[in-house]
C-alpha atoms as a PDB file:
ATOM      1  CA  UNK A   1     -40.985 -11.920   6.715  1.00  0.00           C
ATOM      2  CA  UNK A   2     -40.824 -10.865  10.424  1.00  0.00           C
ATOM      3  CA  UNK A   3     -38.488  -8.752  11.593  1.00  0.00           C
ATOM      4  CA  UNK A   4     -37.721  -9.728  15.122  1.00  0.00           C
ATOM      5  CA  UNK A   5     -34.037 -11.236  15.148  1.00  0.00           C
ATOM      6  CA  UNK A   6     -33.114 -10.237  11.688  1.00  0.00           C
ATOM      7  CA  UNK A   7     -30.809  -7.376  11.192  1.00  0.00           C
ATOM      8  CA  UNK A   8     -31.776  -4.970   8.549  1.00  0.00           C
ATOM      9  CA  UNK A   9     -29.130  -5.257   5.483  1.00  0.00           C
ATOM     10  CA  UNK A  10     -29.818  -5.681   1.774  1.00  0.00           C
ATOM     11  CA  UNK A  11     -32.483  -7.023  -0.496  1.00  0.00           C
ATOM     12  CA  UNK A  12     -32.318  -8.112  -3.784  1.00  0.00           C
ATOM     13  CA  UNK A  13     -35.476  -8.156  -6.115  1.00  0.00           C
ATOM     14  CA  UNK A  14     -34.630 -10.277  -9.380  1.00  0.00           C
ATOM     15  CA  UNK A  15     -37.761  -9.309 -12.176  1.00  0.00           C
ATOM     16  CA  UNK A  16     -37.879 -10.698 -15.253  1.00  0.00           C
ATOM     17  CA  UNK A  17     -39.195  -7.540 -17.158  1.00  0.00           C
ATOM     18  CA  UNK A  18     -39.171  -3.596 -16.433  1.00  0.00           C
ATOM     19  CA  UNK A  19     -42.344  -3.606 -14.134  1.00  0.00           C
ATOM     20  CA  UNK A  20     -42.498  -7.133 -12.231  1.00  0.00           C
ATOM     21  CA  UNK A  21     -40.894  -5.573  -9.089  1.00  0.00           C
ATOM     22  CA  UNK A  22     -43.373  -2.886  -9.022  1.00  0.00           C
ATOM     23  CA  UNK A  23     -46.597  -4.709  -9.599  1.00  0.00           C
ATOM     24  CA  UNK A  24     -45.791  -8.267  -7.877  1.00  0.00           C
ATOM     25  CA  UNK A  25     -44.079  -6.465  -4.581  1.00  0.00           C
ATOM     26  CA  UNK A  26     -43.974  -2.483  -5.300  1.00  0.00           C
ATOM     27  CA  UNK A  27     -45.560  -1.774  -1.437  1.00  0.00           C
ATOM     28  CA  UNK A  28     -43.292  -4.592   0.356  1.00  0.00           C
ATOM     29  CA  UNK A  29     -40.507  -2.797  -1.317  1.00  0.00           C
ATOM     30  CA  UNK A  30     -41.639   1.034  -0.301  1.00  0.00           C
ATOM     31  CA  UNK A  31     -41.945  -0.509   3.183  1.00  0.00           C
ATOM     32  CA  UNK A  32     -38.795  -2.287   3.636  1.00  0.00           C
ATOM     33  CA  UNK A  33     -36.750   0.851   1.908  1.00  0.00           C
ATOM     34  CA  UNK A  34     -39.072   2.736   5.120  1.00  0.00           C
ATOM     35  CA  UNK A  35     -37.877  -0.080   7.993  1.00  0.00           C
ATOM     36  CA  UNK A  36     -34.052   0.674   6.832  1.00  0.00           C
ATOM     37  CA  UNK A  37     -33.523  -2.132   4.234  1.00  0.00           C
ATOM     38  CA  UNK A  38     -31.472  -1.198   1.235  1.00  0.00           C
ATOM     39  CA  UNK A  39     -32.827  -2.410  -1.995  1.00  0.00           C
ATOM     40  CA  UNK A  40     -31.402  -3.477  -5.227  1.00  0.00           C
ATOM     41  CA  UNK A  41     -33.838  -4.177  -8.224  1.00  0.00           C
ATOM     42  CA  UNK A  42     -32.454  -6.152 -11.036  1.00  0.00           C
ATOM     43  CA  UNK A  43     -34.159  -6.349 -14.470  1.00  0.00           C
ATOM     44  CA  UNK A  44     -33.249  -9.241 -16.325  1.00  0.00           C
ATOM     45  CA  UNK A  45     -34.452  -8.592 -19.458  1.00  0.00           C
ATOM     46  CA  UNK A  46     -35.016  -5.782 -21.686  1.00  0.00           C
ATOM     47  CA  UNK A  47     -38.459  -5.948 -22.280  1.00  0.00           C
ATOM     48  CA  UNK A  48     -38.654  -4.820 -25.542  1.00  0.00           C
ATOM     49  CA  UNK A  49     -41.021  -7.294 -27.033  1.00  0.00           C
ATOM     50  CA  UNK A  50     -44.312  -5.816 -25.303  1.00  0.00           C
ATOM     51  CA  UNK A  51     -45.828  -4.610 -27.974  1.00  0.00           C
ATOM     52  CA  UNK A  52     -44.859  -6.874 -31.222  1.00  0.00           C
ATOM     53  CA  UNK A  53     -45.632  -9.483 -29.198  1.00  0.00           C
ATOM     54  CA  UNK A  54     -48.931  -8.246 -27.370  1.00  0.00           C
ATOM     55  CA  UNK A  55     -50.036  -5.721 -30.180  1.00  0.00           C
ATOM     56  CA  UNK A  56     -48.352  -6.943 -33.378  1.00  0.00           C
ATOM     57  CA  UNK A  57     -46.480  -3.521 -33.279  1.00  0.00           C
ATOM     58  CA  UNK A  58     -43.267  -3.804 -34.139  1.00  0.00           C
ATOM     59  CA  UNK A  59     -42.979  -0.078 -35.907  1.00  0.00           C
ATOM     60  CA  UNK A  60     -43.986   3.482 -33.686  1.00  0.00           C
ATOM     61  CA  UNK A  61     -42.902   2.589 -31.476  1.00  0.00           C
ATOM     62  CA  UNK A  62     -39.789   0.142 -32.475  1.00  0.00           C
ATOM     63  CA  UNK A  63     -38.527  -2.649 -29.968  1.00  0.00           C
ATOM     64  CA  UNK A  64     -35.874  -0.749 -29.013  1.00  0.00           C
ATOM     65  CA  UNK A  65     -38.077   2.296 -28.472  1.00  0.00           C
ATOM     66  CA  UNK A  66     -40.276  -0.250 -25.939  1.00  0.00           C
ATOM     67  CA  UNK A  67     -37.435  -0.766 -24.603  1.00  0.00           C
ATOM     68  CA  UNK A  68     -36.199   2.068 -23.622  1.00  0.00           C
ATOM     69  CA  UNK A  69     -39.707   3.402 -22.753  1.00  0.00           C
ATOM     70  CA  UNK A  70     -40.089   0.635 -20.376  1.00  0.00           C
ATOM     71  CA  UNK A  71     -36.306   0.685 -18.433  1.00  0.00           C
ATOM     72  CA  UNK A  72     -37.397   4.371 -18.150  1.00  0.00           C
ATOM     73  CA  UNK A  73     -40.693   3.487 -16.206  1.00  0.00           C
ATOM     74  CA  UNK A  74     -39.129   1.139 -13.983  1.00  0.00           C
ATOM     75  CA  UNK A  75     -36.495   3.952 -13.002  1.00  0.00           C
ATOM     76  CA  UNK A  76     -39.114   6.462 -12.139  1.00  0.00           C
ATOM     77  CA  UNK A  77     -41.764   4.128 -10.620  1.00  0.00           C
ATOM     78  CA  UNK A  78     -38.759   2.609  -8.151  1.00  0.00           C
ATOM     79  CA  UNK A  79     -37.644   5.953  -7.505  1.00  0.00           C
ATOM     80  CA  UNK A  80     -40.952   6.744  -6.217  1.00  0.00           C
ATOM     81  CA  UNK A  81     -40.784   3.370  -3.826  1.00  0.00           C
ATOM     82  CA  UNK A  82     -37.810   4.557  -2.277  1.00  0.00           C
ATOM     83  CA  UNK A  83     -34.949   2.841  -4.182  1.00  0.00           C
ATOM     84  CA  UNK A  84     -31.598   4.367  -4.842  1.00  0.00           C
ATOM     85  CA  UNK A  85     -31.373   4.928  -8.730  1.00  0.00           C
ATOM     86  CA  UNK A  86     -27.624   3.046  -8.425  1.00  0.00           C
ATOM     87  CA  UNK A  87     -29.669   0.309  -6.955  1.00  0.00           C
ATOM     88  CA  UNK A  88     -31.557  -0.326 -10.215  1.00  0.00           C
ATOM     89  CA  UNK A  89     -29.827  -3.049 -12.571  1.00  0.00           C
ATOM     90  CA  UNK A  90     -30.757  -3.439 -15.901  1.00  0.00           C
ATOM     91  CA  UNK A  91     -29.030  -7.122 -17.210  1.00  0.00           C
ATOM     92  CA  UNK A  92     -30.261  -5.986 -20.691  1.00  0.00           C
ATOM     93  CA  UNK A  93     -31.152  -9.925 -21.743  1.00  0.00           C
ATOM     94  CA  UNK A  94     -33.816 -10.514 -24.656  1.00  0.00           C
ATOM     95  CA  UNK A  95     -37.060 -10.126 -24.141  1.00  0.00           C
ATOM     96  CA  UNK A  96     -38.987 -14.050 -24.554  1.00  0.00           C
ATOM     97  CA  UNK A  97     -35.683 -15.517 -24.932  1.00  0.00           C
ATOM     98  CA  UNK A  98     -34.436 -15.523 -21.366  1.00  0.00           C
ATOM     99  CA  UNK A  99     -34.603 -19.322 -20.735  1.00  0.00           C
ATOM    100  CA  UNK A 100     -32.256 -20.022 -23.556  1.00  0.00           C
ATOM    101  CA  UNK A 101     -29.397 -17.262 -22.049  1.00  0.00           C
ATOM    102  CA  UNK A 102     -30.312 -19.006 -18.070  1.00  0.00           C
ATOM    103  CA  UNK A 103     -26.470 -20.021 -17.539  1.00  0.00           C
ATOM    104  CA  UNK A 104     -25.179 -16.445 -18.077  1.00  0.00           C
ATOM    105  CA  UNK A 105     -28.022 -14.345 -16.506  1.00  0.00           C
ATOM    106  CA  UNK A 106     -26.830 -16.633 -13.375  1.00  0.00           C
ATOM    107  CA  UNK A 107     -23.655 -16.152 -13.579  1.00  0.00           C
ATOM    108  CA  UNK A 108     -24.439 -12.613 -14.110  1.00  0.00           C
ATOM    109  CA  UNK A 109     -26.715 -12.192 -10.994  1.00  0.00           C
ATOM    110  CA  UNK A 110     -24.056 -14.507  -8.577  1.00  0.00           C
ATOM    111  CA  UNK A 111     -21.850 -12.033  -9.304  1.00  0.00           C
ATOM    112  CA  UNK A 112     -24.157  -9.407  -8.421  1.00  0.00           C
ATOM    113  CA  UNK A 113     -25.321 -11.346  -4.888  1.00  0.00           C
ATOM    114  CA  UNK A 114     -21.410 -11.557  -4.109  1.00  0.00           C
ATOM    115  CA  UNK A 115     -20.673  -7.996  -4.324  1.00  0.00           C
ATOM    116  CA  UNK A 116     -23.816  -6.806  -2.527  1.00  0.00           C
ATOM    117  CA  UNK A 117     -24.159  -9.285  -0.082  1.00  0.00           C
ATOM    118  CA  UNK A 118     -28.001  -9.580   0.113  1.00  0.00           C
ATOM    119  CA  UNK A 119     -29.747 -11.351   3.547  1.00  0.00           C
ATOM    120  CA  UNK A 120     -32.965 -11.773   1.134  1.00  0.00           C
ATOM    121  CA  UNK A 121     -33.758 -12.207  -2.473  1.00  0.00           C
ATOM    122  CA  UNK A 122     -37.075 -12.049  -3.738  1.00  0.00           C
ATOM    123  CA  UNK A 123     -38.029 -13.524  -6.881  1.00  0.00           C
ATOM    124  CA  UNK A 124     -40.758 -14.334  -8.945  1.00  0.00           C
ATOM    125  CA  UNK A 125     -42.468 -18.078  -8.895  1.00  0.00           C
ATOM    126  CA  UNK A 126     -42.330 -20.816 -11.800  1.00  0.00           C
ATOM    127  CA  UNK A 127     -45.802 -20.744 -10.930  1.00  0.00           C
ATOM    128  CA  UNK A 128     -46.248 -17.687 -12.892  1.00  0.00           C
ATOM    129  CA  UNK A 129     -47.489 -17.173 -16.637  1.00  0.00           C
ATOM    130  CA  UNK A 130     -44.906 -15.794 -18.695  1.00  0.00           C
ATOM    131  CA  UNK A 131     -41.813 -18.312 -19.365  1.00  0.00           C
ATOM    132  CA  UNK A 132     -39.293 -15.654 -18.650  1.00  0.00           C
ATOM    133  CA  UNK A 133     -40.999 -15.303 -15.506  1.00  0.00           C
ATOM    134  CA  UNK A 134     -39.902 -19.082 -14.825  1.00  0.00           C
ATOM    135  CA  UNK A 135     -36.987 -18.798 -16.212  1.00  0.00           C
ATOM    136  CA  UNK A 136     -36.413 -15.766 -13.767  1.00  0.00           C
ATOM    137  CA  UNK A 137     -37.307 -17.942 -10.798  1.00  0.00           C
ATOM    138  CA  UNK A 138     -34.865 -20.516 -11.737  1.00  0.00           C
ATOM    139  CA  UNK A 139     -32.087 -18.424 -12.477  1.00  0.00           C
ATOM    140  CA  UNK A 140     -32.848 -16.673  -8.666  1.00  0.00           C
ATOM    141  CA  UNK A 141     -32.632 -20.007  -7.190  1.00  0.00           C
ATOM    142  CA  UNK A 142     -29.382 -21.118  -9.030  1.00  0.00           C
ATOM    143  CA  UNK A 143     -28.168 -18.073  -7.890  1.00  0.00           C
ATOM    144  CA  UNK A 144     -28.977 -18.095  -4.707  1.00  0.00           C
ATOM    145  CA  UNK A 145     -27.165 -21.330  -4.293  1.00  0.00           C
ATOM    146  CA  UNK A 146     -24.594 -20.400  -6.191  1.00  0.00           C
ATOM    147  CA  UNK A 147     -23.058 -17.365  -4.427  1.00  0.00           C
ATOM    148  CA  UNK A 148     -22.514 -18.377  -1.228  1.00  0.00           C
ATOM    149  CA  UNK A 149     -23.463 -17.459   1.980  1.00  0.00           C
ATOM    150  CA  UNK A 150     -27.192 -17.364   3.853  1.00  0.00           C
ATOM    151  CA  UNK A 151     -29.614 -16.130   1.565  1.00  0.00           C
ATOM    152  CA  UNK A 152     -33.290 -15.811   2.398  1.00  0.00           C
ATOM    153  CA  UNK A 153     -35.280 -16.471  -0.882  1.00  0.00           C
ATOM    154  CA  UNK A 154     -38.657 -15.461  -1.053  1.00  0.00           C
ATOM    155  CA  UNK A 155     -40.977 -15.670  -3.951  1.00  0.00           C
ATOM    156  CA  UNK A 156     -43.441 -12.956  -5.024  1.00  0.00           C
ATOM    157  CA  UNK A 157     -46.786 -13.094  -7.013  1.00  0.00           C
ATOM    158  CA  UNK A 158     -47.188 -11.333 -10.743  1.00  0.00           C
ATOM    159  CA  UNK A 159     -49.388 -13.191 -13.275  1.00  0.00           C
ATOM    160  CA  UNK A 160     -49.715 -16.598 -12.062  1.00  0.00           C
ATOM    161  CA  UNK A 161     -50.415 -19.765 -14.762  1.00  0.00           C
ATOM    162  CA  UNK A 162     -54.098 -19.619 -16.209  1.00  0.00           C
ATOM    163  CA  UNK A 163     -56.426 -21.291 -14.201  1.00  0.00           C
ATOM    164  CA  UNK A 164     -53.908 -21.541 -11.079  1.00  0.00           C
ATOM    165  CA  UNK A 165     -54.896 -20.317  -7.701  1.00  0.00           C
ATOM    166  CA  UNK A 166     -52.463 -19.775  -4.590  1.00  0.00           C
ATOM    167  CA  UNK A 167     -54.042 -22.630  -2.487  1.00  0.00           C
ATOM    168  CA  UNK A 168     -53.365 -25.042  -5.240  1.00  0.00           C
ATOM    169  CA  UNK A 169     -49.583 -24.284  -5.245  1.00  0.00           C
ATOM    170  CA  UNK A 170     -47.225 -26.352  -2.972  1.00  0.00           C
ATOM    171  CA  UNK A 171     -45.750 -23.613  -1.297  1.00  0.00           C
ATOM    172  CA  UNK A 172     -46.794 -21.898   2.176  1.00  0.00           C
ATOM    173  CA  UNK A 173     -47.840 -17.973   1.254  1.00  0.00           C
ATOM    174  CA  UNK A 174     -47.676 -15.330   3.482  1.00  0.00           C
ATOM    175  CA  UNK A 175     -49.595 -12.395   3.274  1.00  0.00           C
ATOM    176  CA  UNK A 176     -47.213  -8.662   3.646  1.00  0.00           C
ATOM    177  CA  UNK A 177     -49.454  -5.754   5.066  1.00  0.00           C
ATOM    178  CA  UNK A 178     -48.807  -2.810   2.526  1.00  0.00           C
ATOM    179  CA  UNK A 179     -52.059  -0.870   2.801  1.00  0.00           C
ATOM    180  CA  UNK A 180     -49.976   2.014   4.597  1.00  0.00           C
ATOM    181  CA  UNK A 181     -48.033   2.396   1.438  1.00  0.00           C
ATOM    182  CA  UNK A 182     -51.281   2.253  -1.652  1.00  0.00           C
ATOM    183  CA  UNK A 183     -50.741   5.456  -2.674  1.00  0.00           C
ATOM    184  CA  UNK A 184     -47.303   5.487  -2.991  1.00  0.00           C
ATOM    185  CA  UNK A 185     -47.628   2.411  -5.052  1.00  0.00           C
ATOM    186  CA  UNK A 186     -50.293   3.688  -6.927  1.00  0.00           C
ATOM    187  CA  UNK A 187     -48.297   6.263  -8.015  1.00  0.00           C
ATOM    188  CA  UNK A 188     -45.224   4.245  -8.885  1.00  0.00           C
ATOM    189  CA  UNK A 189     -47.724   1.878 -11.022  1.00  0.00           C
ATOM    190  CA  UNK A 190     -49.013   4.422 -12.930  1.00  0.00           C
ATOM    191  CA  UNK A 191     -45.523   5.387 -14.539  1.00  0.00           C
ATOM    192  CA  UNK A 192     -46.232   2.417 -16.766  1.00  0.00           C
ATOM    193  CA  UNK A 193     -47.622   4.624 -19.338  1.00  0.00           C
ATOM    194  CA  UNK A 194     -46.762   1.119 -21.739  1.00  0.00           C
ATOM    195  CA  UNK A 195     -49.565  -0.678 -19.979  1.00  0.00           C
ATOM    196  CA  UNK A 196     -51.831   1.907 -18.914  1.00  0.00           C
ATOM    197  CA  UNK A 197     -51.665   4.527 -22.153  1.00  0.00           C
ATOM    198  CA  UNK A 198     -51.107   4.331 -25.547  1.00  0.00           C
ATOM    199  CA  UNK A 199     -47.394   4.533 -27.313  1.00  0.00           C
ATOM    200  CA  UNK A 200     -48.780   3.802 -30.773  1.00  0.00           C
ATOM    201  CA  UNK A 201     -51.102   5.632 -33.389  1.00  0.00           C
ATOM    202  CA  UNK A 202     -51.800   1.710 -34.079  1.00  0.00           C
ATOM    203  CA  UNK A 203     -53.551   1.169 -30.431  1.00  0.00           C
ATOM    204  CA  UNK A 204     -57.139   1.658 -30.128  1.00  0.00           C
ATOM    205  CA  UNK A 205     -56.675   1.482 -26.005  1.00  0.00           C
ATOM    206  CA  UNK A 206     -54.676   0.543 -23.624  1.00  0.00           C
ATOM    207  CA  UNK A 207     -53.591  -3.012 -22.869  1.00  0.00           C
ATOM    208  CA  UNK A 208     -54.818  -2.137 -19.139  1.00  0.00           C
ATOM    209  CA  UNK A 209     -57.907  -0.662 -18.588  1.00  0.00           C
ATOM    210  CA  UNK A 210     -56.837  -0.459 -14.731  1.00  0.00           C
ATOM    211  CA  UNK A 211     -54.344  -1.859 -12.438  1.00  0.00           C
ATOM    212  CA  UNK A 212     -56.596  -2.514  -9.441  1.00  0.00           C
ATOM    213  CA  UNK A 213     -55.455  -6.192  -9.090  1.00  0.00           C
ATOM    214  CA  UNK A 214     -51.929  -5.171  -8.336  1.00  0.00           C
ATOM    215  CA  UNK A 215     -53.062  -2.505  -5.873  1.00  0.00           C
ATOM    216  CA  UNK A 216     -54.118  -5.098  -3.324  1.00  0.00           C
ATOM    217  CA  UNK A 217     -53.302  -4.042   0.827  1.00  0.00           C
ATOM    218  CA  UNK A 218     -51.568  -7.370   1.235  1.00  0.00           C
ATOM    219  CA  UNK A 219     -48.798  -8.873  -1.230  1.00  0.00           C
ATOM    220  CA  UNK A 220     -48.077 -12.479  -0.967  1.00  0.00           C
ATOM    221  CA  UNK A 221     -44.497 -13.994  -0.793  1.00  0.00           C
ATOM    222  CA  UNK A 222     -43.583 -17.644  -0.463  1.00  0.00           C
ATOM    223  CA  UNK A 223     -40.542 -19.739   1.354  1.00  0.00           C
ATOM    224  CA  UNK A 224     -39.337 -22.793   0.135  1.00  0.00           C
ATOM    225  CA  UNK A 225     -40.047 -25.085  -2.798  1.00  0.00           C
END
C-alpha cells in the first residue's frame, strides 16, 4: 500500500456486517482519511441476526432492534475514524443470507464504484469464517471487474476460517503500520456496545470479553488471488 506514485483519491471499504470495517482495517482507515484519502464504507448487510443467531435471542432486543443498534455503532465508530457520515452506505441485505442475493448486492455496489470512482477497494477474504464474509469478497471482486476502470483491490483480515493461519493462505500479506492511530481505534471499537455489553436481560455477559485481537499495531491486507 505505498504511497509513492499514487495520487490520493477515493477508497472504498465493502464489509459484510456493521463492524467488519472497523475491526478488520479501523486504523488503516483513520490513517488514510489522515494522508488525504476520502473514504466510503459500505455495509452490505443488515446485521440483524447477531443475537438469534449467536444468543438464541430473537425477543429484547428484536432483529430489527439489532439491527438498528448495530448500523448505529458503525456510524459512530466510523465517525470517530475520520469518515464523512455521507460516506457510510448501508445496502440493507439480510443478515446470513447474503450469498443467495450475490447478483444484486453486485450490481448494487458497481453502481456504487461508478459513481465514486474509487483507485482502491478493500474487501474482506473468502478466507474468512462467516459465509457472508465470502460472499462479501466475491461480490467485491465481481464488482471490481465489473465497473470499469483501474481498481486496486486489497483484501483485509476479520475472523479468518478455524484452524487457518495467514502463512497457509495463497496470497502475499502485507503488514499496514497503525500503532499511531490505537487509541483512536480503540475508541471507535468500543462503540460496539452489541459485542462488548449486554442488549438483553437474557445475556449473562458479553459475547466479547475484550477486543485486544483487533487492536493489533499492524493490520494485514492482501493483493491478488
Amino acid at each position: 500500500m505505498a504511497e509513492s506514485e499514487r495520487s490520493r483519491g477515493t477508497i472504498v471499504v465493502v464489509g459484510a456486517h456493521p463492524d467488519d470495517e472497523t475491526l478488520g482495517c479501523g486504523g488503516a482507515v483513520a490513517r488514510r482519511i489522515k494522508e488525504g484519502w476520502d473514504v466510503v464504507v459500505v455495509v452490505l448487510t443488515d446485521g440483524d441476526q447477531l443475537y438469534s443467531v449467536v444468543l438464541g435471542i430473537s425477543t429484547d432486543p428484536s432483529p430489527a432492534d439489532v439491527g438498528r443498534i448495530r448500523q448505529e455503532e458503525t456510524r459512530r465508530a466510523t465517525r470517530i475514524l475520520g469518515v464523512k457520515p455521507r460516506n457510510v452506505l448501508f445496502l440493507g441485505y439480510g443478515d446470513g443470507h447474503l450469498a443467495e442475493r450475490a447478483d444484486e448486492a453486485t450490481a448494487d455496489l458497481v453502481r456504487i464504484l461508478q459513481e465514486r470512482e474509487p483507485a482502491e477497494v478493500w474487501s474482506l477474504s473468502e478466507y474468512e469464517h462467516h459465509p457472508d464474509h465470502v460472499a462479501a469478497s466475491r461480490i467485491a471482486r465481481a464488482a471490481c471487474a465489473t465497473a470499469g476502470g483501474r481498481i486496486r483491490l486489497l483484501q483485509y483480515i476479520v475472523s479468518l476460517k478455524y484452524g487457518l493461519t495467514l502463512d497457509a493462505i495463497p496470497l502475499e500479506f502485507t503488514g499496514v503500520d497503525v500503532s499511531a492511530y490505537l487509541p483512536l481505534k480503540a475508541e471507535a471499537v468500543s462503540q460496539f456496545r452489541s459485542h462488548l455489553g449486554t442488549l438483553s436481560k437474557a445475556q449473562k455477559e458479553p459475547m466479547w470479553k475484550d477486543a485486544d485481537s483487533y487492536l493489533q499495531p499492524e493490520e494485514m491486507f492482501a493483493s491478488g488471488g
